[in-house]
C-alpha atoms as a PDB file:
ATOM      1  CA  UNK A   1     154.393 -96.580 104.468  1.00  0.00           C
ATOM      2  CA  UNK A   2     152.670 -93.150 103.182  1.00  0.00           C
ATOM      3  CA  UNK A   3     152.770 -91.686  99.785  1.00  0.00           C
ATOM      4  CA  UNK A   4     154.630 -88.456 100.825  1.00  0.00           C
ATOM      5  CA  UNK A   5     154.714 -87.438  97.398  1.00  0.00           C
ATOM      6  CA  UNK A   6     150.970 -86.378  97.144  1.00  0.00           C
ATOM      7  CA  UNK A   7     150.970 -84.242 100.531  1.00  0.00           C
ATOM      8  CA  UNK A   8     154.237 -82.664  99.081  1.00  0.00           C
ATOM      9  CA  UNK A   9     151.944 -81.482  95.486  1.00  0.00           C
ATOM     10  CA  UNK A  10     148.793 -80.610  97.608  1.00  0.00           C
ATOM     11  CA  UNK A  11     151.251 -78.282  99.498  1.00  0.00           C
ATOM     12  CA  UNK A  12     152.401 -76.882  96.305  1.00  0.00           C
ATOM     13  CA  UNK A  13     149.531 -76.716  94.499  1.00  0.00           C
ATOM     14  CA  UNK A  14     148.253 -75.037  97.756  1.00  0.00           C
ATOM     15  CA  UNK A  15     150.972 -72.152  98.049  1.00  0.00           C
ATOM     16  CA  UNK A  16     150.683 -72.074  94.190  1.00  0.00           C
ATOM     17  CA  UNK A  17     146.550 -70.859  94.630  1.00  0.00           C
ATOM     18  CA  UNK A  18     148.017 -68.474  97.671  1.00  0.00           C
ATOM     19  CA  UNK A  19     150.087 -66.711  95.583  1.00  0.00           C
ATOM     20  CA  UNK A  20     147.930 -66.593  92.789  1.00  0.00           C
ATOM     21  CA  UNK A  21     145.093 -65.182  95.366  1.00  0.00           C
ATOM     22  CA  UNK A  22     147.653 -62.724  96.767  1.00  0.00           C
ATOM     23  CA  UNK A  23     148.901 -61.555  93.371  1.00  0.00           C
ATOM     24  CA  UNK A  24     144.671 -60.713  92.393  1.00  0.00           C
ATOM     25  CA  UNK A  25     144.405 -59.124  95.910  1.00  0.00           C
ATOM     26  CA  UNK A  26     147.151 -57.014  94.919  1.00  0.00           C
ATOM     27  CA  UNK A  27     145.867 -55.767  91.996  1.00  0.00           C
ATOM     28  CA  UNK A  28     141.975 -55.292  93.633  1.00  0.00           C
ATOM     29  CA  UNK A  29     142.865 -53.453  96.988  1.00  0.00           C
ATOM     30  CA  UNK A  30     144.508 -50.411  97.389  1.00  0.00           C
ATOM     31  CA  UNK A  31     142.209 -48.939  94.558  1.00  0.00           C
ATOM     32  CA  UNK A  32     142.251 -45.476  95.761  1.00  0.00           C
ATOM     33  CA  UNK A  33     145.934 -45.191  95.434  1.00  0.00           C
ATOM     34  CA  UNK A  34     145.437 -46.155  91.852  1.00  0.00           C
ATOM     35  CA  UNK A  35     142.128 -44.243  90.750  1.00  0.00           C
ATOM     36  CA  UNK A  36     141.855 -41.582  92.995  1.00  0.00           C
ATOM     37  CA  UNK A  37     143.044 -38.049  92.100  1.00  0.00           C
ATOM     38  CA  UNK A  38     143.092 -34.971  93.901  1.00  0.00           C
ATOM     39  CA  UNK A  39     142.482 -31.439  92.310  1.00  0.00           C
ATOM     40  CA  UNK A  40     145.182 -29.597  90.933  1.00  0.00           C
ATOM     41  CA  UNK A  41     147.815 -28.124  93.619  1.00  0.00           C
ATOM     42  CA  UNK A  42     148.170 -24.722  93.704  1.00  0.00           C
ATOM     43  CA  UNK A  43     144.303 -23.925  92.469  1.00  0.00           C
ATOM     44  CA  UNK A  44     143.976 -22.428  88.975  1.00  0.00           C
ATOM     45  CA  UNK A  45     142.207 -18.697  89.524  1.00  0.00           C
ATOM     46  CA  UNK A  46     140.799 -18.998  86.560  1.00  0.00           C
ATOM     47  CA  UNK A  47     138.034 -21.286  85.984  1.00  0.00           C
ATOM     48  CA  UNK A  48     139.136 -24.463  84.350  1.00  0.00           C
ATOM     49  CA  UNK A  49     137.485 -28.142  84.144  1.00  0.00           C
ATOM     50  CA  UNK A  50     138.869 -29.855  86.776  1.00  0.00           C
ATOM     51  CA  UNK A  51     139.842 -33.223  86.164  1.00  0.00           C
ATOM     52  CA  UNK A  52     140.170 -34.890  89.869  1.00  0.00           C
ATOM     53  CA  UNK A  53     137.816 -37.496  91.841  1.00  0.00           C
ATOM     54  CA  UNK A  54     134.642 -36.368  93.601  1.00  0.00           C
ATOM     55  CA  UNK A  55     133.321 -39.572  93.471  1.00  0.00           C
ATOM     56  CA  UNK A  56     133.798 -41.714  97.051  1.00  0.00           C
ATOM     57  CA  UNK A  57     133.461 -45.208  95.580  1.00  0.00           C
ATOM     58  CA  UNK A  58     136.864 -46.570  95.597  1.00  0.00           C
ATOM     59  CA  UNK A  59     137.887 -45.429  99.579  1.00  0.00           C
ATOM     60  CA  UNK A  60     134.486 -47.038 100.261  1.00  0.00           C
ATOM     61  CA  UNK A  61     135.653 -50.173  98.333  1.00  0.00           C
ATOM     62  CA  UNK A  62     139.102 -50.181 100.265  1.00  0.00           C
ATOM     63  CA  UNK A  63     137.852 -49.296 103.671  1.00  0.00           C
ATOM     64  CA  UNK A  64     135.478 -52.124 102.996  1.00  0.00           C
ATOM     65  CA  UNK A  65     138.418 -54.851 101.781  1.00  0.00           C
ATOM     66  CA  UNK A  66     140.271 -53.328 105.367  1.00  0.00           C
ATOM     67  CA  UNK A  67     137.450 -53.999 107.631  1.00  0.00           C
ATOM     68  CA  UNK A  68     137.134 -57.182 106.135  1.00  0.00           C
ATOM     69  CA  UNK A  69     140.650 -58.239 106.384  1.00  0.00           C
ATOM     70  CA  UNK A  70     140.464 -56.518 109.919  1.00  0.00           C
ATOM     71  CA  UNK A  71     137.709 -59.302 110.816  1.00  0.00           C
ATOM     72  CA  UNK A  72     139.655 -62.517 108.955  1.00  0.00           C
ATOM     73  CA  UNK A  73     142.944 -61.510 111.545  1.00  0.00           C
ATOM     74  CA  UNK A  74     140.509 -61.191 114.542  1.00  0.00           C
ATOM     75  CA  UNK A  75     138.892 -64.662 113.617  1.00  0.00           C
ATOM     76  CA  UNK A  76     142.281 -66.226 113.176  1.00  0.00           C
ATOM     77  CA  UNK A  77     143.403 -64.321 116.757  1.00  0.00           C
ATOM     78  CA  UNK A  78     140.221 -66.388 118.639  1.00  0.00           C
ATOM     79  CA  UNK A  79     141.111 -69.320 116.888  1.00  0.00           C
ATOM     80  CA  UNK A  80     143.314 -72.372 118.041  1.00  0.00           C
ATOM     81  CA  UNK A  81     146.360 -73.621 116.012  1.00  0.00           C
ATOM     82  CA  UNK A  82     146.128 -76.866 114.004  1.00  0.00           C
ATOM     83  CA  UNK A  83     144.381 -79.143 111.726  1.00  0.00           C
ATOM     84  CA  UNK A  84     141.462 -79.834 112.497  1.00  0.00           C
ATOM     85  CA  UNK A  85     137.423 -78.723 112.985  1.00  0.00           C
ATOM     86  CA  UNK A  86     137.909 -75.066 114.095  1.00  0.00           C
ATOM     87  CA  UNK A  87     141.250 -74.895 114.063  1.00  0.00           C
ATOM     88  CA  UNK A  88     143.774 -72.552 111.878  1.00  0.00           C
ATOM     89  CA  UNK A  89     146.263 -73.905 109.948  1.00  0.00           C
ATOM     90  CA  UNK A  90     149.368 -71.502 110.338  1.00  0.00           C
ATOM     91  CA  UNK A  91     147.179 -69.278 112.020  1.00  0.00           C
ATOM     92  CA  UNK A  92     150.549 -66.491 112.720  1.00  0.00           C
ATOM     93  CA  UNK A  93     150.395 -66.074 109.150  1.00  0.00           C
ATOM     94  CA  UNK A  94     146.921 -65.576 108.613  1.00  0.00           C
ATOM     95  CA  UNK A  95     146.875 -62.956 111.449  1.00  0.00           C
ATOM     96  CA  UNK A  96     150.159 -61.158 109.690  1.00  0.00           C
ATOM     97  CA  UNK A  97     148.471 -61.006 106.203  1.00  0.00           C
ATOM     98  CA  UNK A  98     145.073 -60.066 107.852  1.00  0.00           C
ATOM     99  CA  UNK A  99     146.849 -57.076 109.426  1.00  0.00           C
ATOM    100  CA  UNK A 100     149.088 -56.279 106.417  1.00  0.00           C
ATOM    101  CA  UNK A 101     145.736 -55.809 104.248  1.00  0.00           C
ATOM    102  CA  UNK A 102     144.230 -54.192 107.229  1.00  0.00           C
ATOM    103  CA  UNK A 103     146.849 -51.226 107.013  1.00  0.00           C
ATOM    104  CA  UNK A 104     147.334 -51.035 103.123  1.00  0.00           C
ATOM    105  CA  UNK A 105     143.560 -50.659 102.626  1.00  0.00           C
ATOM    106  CA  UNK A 106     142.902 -48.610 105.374  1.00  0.00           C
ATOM    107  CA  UNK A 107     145.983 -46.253 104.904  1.00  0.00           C
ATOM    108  CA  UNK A 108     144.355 -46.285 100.518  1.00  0.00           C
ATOM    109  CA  UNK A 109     140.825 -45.442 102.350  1.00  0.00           C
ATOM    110  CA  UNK A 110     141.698 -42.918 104.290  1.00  0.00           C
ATOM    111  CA  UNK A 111     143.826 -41.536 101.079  1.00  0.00           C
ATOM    112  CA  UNK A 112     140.752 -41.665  99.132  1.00  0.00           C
ATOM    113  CA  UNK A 113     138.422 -40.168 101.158  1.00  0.00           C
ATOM    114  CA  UNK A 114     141.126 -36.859 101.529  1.00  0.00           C
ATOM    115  CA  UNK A 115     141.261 -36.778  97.818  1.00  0.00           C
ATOM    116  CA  UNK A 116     137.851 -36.669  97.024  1.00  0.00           C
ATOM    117  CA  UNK A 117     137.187 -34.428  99.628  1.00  0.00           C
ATOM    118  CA  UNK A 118     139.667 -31.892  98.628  1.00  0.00           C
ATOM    119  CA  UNK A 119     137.931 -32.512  94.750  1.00  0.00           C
ATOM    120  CA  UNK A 120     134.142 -31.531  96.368  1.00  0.00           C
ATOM    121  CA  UNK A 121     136.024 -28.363  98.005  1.00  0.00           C
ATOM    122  CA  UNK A 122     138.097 -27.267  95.071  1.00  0.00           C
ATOM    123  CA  UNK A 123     134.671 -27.964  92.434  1.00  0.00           C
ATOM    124  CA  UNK A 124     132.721 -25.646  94.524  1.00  0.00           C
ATOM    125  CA  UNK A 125     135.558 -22.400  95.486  1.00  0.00           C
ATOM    126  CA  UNK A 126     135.692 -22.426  91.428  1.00  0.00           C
ATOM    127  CA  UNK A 127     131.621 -22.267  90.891  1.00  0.00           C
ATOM    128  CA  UNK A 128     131.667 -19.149  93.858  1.00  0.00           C
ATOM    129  CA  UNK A 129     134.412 -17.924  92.010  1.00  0.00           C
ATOM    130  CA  UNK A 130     132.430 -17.603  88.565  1.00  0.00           C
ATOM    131  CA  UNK A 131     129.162 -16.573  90.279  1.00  0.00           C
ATOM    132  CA  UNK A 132     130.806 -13.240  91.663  1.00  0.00           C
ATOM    133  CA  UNK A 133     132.033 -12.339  88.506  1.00  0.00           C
ATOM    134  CA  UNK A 134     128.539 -12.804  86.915  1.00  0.00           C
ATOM    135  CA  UNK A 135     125.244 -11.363  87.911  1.00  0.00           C
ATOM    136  CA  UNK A 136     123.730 -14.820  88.532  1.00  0.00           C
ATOM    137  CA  UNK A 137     123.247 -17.745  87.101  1.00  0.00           C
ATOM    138  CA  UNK A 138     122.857 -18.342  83.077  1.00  0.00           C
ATOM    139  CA  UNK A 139     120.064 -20.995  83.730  1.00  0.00           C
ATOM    140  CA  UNK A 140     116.391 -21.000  85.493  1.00  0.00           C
ATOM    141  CA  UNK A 141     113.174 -20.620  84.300  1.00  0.00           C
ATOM    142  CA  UNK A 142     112.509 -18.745  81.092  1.00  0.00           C
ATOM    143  CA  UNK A 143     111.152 -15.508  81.791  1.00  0.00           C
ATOM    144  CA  UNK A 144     107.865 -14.413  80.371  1.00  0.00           C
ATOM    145  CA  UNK A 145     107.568 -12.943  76.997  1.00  0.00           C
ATOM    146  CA  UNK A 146     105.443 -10.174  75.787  1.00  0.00           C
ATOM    147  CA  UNK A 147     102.446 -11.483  74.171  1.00  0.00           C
ATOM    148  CA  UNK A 148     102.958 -11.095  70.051  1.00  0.00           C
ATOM    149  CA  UNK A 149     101.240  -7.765  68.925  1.00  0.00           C
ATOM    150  CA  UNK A 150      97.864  -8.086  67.193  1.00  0.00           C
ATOM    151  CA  UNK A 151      96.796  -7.388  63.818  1.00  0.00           C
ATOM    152  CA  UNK A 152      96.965  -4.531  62.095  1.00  0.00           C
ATOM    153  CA  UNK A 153      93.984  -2.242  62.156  1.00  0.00           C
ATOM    154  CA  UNK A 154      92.103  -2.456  58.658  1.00  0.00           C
ATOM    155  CA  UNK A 155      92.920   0.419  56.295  1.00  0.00           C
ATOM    156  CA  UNK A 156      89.652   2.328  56.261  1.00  0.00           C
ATOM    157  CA  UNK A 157      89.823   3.465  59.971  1.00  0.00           C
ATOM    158  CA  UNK A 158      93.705   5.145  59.142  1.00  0.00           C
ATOM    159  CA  UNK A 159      93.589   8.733  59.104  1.00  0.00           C
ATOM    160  CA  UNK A 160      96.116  10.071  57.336  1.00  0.00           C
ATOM    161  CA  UNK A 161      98.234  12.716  59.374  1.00  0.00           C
ATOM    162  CA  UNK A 162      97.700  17.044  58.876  1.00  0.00           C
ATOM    163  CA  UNK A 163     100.793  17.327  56.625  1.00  0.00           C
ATOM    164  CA  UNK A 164      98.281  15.238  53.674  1.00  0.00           C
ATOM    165  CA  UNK A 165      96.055  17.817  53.256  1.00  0.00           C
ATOM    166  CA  UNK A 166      95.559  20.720  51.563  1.00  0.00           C
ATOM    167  CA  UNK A 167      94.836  23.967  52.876  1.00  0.00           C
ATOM    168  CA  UNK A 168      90.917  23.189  52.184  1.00  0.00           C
ATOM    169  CA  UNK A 169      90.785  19.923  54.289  1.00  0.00           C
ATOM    170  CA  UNK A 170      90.700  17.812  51.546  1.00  0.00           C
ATOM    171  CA  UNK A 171      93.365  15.064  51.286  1.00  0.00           C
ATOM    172  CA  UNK A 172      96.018  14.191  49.298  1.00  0.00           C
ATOM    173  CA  UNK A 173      95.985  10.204  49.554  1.00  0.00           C
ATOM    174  CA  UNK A 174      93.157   8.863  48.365  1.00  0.00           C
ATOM    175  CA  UNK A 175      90.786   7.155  51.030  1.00  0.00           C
ATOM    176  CA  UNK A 176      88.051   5.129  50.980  1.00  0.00           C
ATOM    177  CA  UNK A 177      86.306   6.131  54.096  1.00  0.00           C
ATOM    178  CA  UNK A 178      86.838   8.110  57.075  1.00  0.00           C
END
């Protein structure tokens, strides 16, 4: 007669892993429903930081997890039922979950990939906005400065101006030379 008892703790210790799997899957898919946020709604006029999501990292992340989930359900569709080499073990279920993930992370994608969409558009109506109510931009190349004067002349070649001298032509500063 057969030890039932150990196929009755692989089982458990079996739907114990699936949950635990499930319950991490949870937390990693659907990421754009969790870290993705859209601009403000209605748009400030004046020009604010924005704090939303241009970034499209997490819809790629989800629509990645969906297509992957997509492919595990279409495996488990071409498979047979059963036990053994090439064969799916509750293969109804594995199609059902397969889908499930399929639409959660495909539904977050999509989600994501408005959001940070709407982000780009918003980011760049507020930099036209401040560019025509400026003359351009504030940045660039520097413009050229005048070159810095030279040195003063030396002292003997000044001539000192008509209102210095006296009525005879002779000068009221003292020079040194003309």
């Amino acid at each position: 007669m057969p030890d039932t008892r150990f196929g009755e703790r692989s089982s458990r210790a079996r739907s114990a892993i699936l949950a635990l799997l499930v319950a991490g899957l949870l937390g990693n898919t659907g990421c754009s429903f969790l870290f993705v946020s859209g601009p403000p709604d209605p748009m400030p006029q004046q020009p604010v930081y924005l704090s939303c999501t241009e970034s499209n990292a997490w819809p790629i992340i989800d629509a990645i997890w969906a297509g992957l989930n997509g492919l595990g359900a279409a495996v488990a569709v071409s498979a047979e039922e059963g036990t053994g080499e090439g064969e799916i073990e509750n293969r109804g279920q594995v199609i059902a979950v397969g889908l499930a993930w399929l639409a959660i992370s495909g539904s977050a994608s999509i989600y994501g990939f408005s959001k940070t969409g709407k982000c780009r558009h918003a980011r760049r109506v507020q930099m036209q906005r401040m560019y025509q109510n400026q003359q351009g931009p504030t940045w660039g190349p520097p413009q050229p400065q005048p070159p810095p004067p030279g040195p003063p002349p030396p002292a003997s070649y000044l001539v000192p101006p008509d209102d210095t001298r006296d009525g005879r032509g002779d000068s009221l500063l003292p020079m040194r030379s003309r």
